[in-house]
Protein backbone atom coordinates (compact mmCIF):
# COMPACT_ATOMS: atom_id res chain seq x y z
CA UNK A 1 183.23 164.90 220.28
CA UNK A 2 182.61 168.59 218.96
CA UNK A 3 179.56 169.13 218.11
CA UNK A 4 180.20 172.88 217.12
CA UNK A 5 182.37 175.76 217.64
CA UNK A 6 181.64 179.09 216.59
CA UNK A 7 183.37 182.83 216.87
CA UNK A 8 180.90 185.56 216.45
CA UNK A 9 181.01 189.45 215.61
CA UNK A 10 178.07 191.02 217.24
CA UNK A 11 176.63 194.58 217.50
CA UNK A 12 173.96 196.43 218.25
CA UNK A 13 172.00 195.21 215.13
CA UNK A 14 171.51 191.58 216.73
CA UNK A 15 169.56 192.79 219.80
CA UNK A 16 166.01 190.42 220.18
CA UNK A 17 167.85 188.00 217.57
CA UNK A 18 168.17 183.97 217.69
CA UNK A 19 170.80 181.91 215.76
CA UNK A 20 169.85 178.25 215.24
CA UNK A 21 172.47 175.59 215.01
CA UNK A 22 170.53 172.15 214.32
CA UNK A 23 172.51 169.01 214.99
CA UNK A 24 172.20 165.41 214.76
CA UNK A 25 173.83 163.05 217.24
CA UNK A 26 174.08 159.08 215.35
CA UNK A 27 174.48 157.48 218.61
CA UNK A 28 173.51 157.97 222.57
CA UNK A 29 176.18 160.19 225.21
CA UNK A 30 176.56 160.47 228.44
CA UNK A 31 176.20 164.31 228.45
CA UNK A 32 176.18 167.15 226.64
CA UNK A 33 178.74 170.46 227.73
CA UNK A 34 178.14 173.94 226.31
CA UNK A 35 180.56 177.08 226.89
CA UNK A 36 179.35 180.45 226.32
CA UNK A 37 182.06 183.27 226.60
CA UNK A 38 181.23 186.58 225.77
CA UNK A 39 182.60 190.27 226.16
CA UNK A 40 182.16 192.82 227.43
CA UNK A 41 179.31 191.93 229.39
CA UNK A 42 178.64 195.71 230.47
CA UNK A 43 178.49 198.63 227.52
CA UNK A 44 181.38 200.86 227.10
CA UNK A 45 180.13 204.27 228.36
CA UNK A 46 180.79 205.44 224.49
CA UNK A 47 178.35 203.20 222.96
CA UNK A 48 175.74 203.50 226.02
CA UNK A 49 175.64 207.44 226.46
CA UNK A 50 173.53 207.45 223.05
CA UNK A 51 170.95 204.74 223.59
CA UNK A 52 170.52 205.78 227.18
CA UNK A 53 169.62 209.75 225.79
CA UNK A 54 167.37 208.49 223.27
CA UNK A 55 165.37 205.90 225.89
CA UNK A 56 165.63 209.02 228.60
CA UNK A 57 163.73 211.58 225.70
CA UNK A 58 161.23 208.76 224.44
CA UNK A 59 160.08 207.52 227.96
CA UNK A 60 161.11 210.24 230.62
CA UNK A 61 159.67 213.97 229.10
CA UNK A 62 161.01 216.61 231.45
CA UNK A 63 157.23 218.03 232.11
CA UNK A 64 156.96 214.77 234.40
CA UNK A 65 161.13 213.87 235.25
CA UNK A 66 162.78 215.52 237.05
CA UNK A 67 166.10 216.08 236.28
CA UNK A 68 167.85 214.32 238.81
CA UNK A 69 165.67 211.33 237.84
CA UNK A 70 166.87 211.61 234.45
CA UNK A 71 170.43 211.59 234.98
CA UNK A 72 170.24 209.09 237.51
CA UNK A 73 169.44 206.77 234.18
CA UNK A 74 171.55 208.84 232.22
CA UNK A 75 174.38 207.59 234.66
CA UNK A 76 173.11 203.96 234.60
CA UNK A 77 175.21 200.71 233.08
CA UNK A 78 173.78 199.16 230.01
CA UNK A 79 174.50 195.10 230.02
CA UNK A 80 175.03 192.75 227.21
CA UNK A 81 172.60 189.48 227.27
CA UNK A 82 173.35 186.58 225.30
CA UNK A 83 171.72 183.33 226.46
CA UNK A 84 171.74 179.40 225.60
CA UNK A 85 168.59 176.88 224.88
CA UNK A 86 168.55 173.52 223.85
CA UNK A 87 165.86 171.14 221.81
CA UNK A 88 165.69 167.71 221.55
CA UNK A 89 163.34 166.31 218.38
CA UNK A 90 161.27 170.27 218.36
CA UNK A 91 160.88 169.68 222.19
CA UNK A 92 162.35 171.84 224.80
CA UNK A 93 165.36 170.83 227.01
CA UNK A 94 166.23 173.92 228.51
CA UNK A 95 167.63 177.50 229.21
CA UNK A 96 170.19 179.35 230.82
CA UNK A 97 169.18 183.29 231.38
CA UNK A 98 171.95 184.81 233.28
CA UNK A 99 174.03 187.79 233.25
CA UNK A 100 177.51 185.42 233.33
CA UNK A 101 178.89 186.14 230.52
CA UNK A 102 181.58 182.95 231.08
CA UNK A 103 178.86 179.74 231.25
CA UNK A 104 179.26 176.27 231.55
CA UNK A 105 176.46 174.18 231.18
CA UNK A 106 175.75 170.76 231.57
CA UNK A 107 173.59 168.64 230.42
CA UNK A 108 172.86 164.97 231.28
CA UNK A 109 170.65 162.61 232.57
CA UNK A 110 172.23 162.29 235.93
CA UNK A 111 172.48 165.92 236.69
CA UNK A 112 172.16 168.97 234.49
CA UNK A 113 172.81 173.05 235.03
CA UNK A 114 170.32 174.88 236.37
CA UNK A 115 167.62 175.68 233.69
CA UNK A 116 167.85 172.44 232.02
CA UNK A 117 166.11 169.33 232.57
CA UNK A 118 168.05 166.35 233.79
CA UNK A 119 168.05 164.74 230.28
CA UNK A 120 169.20 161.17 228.41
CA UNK A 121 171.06 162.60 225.54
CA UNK A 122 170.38 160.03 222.96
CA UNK A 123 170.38 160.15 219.66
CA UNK A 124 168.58 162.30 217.03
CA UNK A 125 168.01 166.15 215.79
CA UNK A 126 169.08 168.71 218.44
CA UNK A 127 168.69 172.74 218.00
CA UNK A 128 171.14 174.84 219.86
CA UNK A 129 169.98 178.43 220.13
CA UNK A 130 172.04 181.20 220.76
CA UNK A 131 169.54 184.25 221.81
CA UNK A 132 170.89 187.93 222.00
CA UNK A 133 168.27 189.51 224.22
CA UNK A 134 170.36 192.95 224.97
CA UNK A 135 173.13 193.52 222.29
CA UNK A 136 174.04 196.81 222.67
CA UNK A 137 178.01 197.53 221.47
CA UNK A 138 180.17 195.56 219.52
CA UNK A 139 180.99 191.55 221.24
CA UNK A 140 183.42 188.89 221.12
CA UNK A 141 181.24 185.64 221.25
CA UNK A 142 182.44 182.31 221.36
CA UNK A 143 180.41 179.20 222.10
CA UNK A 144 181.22 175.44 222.35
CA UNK A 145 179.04 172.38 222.02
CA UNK A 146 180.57 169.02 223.25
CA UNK A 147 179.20 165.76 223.48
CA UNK A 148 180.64 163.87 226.20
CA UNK A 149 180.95 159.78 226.81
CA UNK A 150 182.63 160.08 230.41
């Protein structure tokens, strides 16, 4: 059964944001599966160049950079971080913080991805939380929540 499916527009705006999608399950499963896709996981150089000059003037003044130390960040990648939690009745089930930005989690009682507990999914009020820790150019999200009998 789908439990929800969602396409999401992101940007830089959404960086340190959380979206909450509460559920309800009426009856027991024997697992829960959640996809996470999400591109691009690194920053286009376009969009990065900018944030990377103002972090570079805030936090590296040239009277104690040098300039090869500033470039050297200047040069640097900027990622995209979007991660997945789970709550069962307010309490927490679990997390997945990792740079893959193509996930597949499981959840079950039996056996469960890494960063969740092995859980019964049973039924009641679930929160899935989708948290954007580094948002930093425009991304193509789509996530998947599936509850599972076999």
């Amino acid at each position: 059964m789908i439990i929800l499916d969602e396409n999401l527009k992101l940007d830089d705006k959404d960086t340190l944001t959380h979206l909450r999608y509460p559920f309800s399950l009426d009856r027991d499963y024997k697992a829960i599966k959640i996809n996470l896709d999400y591109d691009p996981s690194d920053v286009p150089k376009e969009y990065g160049k900018q944030s990377l000059k103002e972090c570079v003037d805030k936090y590296m003044p040239e009277e104690d950079y040098s300039q090869e130390d500033r470039d050297d960040i200047l040069n640097s990648k900027i990622a995209n971080l979007i991660t997945t939690s789970l709550l069962y009745e307010g309490k927490f089930v679990g997390a997945y913080h990792n740079k893959t930005n193509h996930q597949e989690i499981i959840v079950s009682k039996d056996k469960s991805s890494p960063g969740y507990k092995k859980f019964d999914i049973k039924k009641g009020n679930y929160e899935f939380i989708l948290s954007m820790h580094s948002s930093n150019s425009k991304i193509n999200a789509h996530f998947a929540l599936e509850a599972i009998d076999d």
